[in-house]
PDB file of N, CA and C in Angstrom:
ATOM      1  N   UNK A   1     111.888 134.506  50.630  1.00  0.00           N
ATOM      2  CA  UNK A   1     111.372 134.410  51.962  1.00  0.00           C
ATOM      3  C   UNK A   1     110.144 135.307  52.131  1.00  0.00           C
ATOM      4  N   UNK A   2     110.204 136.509  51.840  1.00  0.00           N
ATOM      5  CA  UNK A   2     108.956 137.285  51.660  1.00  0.00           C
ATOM      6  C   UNK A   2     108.486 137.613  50.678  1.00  0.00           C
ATOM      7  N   UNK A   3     108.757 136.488  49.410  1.00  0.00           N
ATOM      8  CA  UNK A   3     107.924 136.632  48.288  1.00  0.00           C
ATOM      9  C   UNK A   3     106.277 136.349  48.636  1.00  0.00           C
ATOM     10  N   UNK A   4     105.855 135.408  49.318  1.00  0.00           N
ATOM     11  CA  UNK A   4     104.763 135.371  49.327  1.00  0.00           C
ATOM     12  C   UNK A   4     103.707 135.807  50.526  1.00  0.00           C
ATOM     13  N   UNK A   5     104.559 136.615  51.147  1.00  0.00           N
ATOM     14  CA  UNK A   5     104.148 137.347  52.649  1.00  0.00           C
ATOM     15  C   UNK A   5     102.492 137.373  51.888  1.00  0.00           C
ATOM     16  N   UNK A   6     101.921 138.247  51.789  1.00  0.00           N
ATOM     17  CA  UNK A   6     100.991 138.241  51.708  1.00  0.00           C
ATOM     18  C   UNK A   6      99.836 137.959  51.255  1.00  0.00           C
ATOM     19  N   UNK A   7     100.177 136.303  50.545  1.00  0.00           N
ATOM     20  CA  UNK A   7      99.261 135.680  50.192  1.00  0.00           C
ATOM     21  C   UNK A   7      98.879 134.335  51.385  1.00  0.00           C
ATOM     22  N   UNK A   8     100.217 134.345  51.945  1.00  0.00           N
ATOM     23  CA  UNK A   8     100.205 133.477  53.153  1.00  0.00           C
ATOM     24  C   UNK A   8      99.753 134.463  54.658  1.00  0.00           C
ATOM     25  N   UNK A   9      99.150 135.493  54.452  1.00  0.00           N
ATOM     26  CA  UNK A   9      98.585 136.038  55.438  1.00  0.00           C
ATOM     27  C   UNK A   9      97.214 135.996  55.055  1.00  0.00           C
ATOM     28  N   UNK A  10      96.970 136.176  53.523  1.00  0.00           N
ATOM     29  CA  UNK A  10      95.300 135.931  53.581  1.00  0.00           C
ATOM     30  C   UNK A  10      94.884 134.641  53.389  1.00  0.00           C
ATOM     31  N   UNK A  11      95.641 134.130  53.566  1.00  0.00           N
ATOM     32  CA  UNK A  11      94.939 132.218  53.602  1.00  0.00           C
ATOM     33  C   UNK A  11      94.837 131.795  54.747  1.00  0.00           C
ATOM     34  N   UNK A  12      95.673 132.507  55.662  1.00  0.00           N
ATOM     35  CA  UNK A  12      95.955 131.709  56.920  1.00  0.00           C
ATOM     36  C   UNK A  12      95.116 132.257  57.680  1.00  0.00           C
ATOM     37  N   UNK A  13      94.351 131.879  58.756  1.00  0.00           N
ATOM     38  CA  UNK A  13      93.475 132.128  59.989  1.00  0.00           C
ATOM     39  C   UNK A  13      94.280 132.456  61.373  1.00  0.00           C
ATOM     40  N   UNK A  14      94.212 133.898  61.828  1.00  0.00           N
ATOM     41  CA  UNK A  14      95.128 133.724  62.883  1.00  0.00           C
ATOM     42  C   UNK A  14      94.680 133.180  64.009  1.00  0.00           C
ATOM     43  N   UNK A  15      92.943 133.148  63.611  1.00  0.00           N
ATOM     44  CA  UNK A  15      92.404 132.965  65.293  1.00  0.00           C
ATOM     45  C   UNK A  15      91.539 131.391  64.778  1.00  0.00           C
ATOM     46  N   UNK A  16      92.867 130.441  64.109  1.00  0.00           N
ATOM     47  CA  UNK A  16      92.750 129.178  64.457  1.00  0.00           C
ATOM     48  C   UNK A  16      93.530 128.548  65.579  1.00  0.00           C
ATOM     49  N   UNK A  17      92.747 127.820  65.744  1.00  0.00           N
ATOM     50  CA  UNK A  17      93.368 127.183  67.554  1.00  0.00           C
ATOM     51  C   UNK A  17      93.167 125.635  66.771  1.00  0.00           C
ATOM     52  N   UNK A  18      94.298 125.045  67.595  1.00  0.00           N
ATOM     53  CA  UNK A  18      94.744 123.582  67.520  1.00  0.00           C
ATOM     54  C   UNK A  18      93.609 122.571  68.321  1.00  0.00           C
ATOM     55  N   UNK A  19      92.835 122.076  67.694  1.00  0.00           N
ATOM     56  CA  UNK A  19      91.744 121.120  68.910  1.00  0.00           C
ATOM     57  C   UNK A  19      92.483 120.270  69.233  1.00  0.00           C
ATOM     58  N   UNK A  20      92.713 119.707  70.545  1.00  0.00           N
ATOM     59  CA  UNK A  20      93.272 117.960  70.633  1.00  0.00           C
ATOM     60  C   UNK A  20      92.516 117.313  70.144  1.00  0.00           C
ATOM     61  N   UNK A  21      93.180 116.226  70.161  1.00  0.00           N
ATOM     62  CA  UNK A  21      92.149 114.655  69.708  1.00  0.00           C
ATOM     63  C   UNK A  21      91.773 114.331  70.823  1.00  0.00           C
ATOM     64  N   UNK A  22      90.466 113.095  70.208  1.00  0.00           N
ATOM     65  CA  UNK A  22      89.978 112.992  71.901  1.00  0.00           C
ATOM     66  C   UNK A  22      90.805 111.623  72.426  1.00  0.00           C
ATOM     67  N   UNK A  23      92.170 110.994  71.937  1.00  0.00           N
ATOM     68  CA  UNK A  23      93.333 110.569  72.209  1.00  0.00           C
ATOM     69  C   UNK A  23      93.832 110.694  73.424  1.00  0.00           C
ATOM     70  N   UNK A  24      94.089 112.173  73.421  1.00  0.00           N
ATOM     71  CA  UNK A  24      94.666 113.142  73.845  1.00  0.00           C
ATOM     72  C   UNK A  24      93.693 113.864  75.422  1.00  0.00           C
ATOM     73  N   UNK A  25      92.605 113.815  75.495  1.00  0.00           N
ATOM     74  CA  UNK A  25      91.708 114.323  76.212  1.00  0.00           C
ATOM     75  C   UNK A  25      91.770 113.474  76.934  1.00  0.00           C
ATOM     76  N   UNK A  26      91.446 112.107  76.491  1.00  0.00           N
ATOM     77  CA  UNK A  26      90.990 110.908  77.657  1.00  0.00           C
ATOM     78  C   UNK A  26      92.346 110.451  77.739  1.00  0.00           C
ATOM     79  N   UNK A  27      93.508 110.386  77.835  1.00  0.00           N
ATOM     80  CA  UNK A  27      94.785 109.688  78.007  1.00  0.00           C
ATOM     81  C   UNK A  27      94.733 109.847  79.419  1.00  0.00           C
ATOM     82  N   UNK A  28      95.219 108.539  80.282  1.00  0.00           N
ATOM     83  CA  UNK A  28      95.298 108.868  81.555  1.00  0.00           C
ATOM     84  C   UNK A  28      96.520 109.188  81.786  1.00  0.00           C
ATOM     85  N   UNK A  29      96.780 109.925  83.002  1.00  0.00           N
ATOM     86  CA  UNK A  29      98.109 110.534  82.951  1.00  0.00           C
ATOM     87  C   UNK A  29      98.699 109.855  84.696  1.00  0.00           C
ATOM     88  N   UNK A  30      99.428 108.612  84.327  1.00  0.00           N
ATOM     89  CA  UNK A  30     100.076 108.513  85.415  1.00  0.00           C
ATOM     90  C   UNK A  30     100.381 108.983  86.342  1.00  0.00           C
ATOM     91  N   UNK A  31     101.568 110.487  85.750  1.00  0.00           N
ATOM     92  CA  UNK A  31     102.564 110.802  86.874  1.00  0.00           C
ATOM     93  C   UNK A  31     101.399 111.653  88.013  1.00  0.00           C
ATOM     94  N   UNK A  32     100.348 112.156  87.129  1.00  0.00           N
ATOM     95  CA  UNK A  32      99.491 113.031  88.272  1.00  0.00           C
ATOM     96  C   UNK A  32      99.095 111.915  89.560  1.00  0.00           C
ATOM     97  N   UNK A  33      98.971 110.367  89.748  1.00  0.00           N
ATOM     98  CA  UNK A  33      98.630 110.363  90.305  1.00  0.00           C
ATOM     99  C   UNK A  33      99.519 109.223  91.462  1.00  0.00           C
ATOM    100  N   UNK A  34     100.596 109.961  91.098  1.00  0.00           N
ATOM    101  CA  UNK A  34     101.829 109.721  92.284  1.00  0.00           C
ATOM    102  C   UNK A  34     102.664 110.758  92.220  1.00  0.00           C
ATOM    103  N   UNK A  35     103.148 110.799  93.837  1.00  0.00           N
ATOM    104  CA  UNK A  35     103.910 112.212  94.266  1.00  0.00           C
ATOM    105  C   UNK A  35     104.962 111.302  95.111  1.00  0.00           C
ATOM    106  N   UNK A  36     105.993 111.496  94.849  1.00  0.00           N
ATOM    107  CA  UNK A  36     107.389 111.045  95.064  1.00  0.00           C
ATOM    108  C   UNK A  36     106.932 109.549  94.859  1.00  0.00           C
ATOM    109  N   UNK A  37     106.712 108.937  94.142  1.00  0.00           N
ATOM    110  CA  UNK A  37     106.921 107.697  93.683  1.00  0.00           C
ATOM    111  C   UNK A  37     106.039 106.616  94.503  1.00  0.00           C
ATOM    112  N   UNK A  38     105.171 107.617  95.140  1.00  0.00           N
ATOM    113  CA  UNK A  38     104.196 106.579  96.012  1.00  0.00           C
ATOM    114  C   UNK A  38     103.253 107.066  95.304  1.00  0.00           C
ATOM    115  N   UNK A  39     102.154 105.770  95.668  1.00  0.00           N
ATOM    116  CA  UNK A  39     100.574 105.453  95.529  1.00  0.00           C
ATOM    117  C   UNK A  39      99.643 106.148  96.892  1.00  0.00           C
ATOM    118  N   UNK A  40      98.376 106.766  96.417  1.00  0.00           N
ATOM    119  CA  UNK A  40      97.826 107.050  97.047  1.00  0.00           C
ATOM    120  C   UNK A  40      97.434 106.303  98.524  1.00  0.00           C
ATOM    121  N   UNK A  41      97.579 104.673  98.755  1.00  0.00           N
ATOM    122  CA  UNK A  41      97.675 104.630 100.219  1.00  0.00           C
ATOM    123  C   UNK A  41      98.883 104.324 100.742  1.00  0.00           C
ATOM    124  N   UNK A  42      99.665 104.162  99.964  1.00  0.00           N
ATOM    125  CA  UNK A  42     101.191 104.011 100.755  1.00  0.00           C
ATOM    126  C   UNK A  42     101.308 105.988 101.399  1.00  0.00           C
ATOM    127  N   UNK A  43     100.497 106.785 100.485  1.00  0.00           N
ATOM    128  CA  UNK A  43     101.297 108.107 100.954  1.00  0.00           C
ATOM    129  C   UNK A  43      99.862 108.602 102.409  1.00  0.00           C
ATOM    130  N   UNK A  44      99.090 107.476 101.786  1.00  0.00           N
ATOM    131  CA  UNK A  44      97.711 107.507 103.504  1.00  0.00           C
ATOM    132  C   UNK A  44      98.673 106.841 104.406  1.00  0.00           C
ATOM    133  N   UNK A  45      99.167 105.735 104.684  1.00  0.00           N
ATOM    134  CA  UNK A  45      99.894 104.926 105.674  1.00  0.00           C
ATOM    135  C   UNK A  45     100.862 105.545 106.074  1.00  0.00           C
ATOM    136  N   UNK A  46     101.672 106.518 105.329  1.00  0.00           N
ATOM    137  CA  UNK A  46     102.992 107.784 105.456  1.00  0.00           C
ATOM    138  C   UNK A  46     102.234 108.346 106.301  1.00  0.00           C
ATOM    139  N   UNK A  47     101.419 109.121 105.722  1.00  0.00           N
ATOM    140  CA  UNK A  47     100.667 110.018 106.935  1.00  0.00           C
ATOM    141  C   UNK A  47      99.884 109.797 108.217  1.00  0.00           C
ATOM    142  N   UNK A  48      99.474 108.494 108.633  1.00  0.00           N
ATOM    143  CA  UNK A  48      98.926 108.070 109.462  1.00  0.00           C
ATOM    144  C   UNK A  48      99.744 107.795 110.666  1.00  0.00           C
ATOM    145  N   UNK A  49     100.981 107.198 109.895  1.00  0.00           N
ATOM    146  CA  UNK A  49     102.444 106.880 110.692  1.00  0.00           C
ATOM    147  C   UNK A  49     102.673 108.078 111.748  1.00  0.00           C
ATOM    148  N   UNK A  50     103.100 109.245 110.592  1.00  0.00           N
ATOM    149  CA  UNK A  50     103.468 110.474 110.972  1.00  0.00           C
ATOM    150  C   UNK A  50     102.688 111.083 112.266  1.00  0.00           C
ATOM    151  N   UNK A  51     101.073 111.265 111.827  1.00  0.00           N
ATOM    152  CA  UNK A  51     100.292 111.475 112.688  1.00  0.00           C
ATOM    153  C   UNK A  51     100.466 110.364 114.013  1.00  0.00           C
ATOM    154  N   UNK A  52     100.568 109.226 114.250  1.00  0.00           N
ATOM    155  CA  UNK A  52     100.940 108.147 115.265  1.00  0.00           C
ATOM    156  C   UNK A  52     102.221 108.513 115.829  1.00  0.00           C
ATOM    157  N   UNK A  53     103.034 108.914 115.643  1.00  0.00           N
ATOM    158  CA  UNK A  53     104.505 109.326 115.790  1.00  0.00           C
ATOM    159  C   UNK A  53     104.417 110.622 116.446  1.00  0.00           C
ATOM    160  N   UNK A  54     103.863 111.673 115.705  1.00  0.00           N
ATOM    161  CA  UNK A  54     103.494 113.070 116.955  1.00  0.00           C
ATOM    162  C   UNK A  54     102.859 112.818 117.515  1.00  0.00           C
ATOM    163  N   UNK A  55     101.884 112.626 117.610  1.00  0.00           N
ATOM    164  CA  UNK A  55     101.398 112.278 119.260  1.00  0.00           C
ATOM    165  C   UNK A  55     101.753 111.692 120.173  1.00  0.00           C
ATOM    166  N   UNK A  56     102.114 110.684 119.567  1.00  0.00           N
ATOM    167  CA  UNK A  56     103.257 109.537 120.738  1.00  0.00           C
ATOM    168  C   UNK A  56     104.418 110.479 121.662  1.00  0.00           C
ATOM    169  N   UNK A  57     105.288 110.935 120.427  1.00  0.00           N
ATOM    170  CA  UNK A  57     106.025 112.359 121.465  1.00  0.00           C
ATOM    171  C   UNK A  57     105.841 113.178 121.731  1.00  0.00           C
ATOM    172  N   UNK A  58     104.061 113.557 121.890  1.00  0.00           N
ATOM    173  CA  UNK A  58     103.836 115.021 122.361  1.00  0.00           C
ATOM    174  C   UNK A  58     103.278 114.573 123.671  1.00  0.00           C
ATOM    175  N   UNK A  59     102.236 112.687 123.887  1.00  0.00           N
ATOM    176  CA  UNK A  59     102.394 112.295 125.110  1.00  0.00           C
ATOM    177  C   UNK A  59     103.239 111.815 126.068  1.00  0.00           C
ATOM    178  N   UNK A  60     104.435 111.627 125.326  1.00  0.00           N
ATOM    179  CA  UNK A  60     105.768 111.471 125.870  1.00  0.00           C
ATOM    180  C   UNK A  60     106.064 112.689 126.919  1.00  0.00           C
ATOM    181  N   UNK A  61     106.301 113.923 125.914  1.00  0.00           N
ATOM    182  CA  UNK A  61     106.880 115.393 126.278  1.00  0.00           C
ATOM    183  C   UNK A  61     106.089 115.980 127.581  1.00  0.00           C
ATOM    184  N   UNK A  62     104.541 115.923 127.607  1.00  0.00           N
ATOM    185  CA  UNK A  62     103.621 115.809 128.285  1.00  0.00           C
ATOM    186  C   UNK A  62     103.922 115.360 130.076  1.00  0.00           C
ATOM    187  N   UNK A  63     104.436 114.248 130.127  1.00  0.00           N
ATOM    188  CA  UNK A  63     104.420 113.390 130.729  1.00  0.00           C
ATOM    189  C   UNK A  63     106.013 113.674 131.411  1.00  0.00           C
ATOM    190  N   UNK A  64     107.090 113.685 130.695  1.00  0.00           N
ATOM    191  CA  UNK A  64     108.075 114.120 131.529  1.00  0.00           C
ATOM    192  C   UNK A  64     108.250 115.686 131.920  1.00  0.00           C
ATOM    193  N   UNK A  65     107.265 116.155 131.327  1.00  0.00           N
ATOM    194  CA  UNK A  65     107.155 117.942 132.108  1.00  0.00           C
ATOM    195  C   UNK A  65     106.346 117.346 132.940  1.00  0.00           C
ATOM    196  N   UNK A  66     105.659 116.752 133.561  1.00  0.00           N
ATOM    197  CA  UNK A  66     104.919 116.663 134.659  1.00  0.00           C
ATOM    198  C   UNK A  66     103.355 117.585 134.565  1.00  0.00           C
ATOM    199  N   UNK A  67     102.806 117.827 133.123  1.00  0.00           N
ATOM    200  CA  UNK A  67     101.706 118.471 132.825  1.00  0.00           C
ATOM    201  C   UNK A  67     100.501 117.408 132.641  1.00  0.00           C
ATOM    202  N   UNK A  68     100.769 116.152 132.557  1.00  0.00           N
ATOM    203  CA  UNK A  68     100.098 115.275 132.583  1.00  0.00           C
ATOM    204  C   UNK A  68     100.490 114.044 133.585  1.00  0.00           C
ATOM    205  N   UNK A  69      99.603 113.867 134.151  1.00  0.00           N
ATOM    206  CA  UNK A  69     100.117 112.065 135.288  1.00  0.00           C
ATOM    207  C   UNK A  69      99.050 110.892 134.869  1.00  0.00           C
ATOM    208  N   UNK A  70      99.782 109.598 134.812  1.00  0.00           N
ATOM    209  CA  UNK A  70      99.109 108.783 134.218  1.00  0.00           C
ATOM    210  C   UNK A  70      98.132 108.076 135.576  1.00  0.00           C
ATOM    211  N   UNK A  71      97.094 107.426 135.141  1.00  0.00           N
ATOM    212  CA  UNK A  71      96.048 107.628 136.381  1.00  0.00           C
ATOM    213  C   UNK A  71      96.736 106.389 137.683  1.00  0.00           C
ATOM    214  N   UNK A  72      97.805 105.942 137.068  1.00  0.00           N
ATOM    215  CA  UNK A  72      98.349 104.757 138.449  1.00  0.00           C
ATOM    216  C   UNK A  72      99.070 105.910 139.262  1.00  0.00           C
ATOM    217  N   UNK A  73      99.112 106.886 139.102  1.00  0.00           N
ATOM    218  CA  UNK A  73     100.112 107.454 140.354  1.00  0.00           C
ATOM    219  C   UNK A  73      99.807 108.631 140.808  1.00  0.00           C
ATOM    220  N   UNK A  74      98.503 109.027 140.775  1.00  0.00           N
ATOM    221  CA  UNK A  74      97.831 109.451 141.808  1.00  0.00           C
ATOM    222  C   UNK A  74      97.938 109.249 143.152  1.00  0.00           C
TER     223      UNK A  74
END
Protein backbone atom coordinates (compact mmCIF):
# COMPACT_ATOMS: atom_id res chain seq x y z
CA UNK A 1 0.00 0.00 0.00
CA UNK A 2 2.81 2.42 0.66
CA UNK A 3 5.26 0.81 -1.40
CA UNK A 4 5.02 3.31 -3.93
CA UNK A 5 4.00 6.47 -1.86
CA UNK A 6 6.42 8.39 -3.31
CA UNK A 7 6.71 7.84 -6.70
CA UNK A 8 2.94 8.36 -6.96
CA UNK A 9 3.40 11.76 -5.34
CA UNK A 10 5.95 12.87 -7.89
CA UNK A 11 3.94 11.97 -10.90
CA UNK A 12 0.87 13.19 -9.74
CA UNK A 13 -0.14 17.02 -10.02
CA UNK A 14 -1.95 18.18 -7.02
CA UNK A 15 -3.06 21.40 -8.51
CA UNK A 16 -4.77 19.43 -11.41
CA UNK A 17 -8.39 20.32 -11.67
CA UNK A 18 -10.97 18.19 -13.58
CA UNK A 19 -12.22 20.42 -16.82
CA UNK A 20 -15.87 19.43 -17.82
CA UNK A 21 -16.67 18.60 -21.24
CA UNK A 22 -18.36 21.00 -23.15
CA UNK A 23 -21.28 18.06 -22.91
CA UNK A 24 -21.49 18.96 -19.72
CA UNK A 25 -21.37 22.92 -19.90
CA UNK A 26 -24.09 23.27 -22.50
CA UNK A 27 -26.52 20.42 -21.07
CA UNK A 28 -29.75 22.05 -20.38
CA UNK A 29 -30.89 21.47 -17.07
CA UNK A 30 -34.59 21.00 -16.73
CA UNK A 31 -35.29 20.89 -13.12
CA UNK A 32 -33.82 24.65 -12.86
CA UNK A 33 -36.49 25.70 -14.80
CA UNK A 34 -39.52 24.49 -12.83
CA UNK A 35 -40.33 25.06 -9.16
CA UNK A 36 -42.92 22.74 -7.76
CA UNK A 37 -43.67 21.14 -10.96
CA UNK A 38 -44.93 24.19 -12.75
CA UNK A 39 -43.82 26.09 -15.88
CA UNK A 40 -42.93 29.49 -15.86
CA UNK A 41 -46.55 30.85 -16.88
CA UNK A 42 -48.66 28.50 -15.12
CA UNK A 43 -46.49 29.85 -11.91
CA UNK A 44 -47.28 33.81 -13.75
CA UNK A 45 -51.17 32.82 -13.80
CA UNK A 46 -50.57 31.40 -9.87
CA UNK A 47 -49.45 34.68 -9.14
CA UNK A 48 -51.71 36.90 -10.92
CA UNK A 49 -54.65 34.81 -9.39
CA UNK A 50 -53.18 35.40 -5.99
CA UNK A 51 -52.61 39.05 -6.63
CA UNK A 52 -56.63 39.17 -8.02
CA UNK A 53 -57.72 37.35 -4.88
CA UNK A 54 -56.01 39.99 -2.32
CA UNK A 55 -57.31 42.68 -3.50
CA UNK A 56 -60.67 41.43 -4.05
CA UNK A 57 -60.65 40.83 -0.08
CA UNK A 58 -58.92 43.78 0.89
CA UNK A 59 -61.90 45.68 -1.24
CA UNK A 60 -64.23 43.52 0.35
CA UNK A 61 -62.71 44.23 4.08
CA UNK A 62 -62.65 47.93 3.04
CA UNK A 63 -66.11 48.15 2.38
CA UNK A 64 -67.68 46.30 5.32
CA UNK A 65 -65.55 48.53 7.83
CA UNK A 66 -67.25 51.32 6.26
CA UNK A 67 -63.64 53.00 5.21
CA UNK A 68 -64.68 52.98 1.78
CA UNK A 69 -68.48 53.66 0.13
CA UNK A 70 -69.20 52.66 -3.24
CA UNK A 71 -70.24 55.83 -5.31
CA UNK A 72 -74.27 54.61 -5.53
CA UNK A 73 -74.78 55.42 -1.91
CA UNK A 74 -73.79 58.58 -1.34
Amino acid sequence: MLDNLREQASTTSYFEEEVPSLEEIQAPRLSSSRFLGMTVVQRFILALMLLVAICALGTMFLLITGKILPPFLY
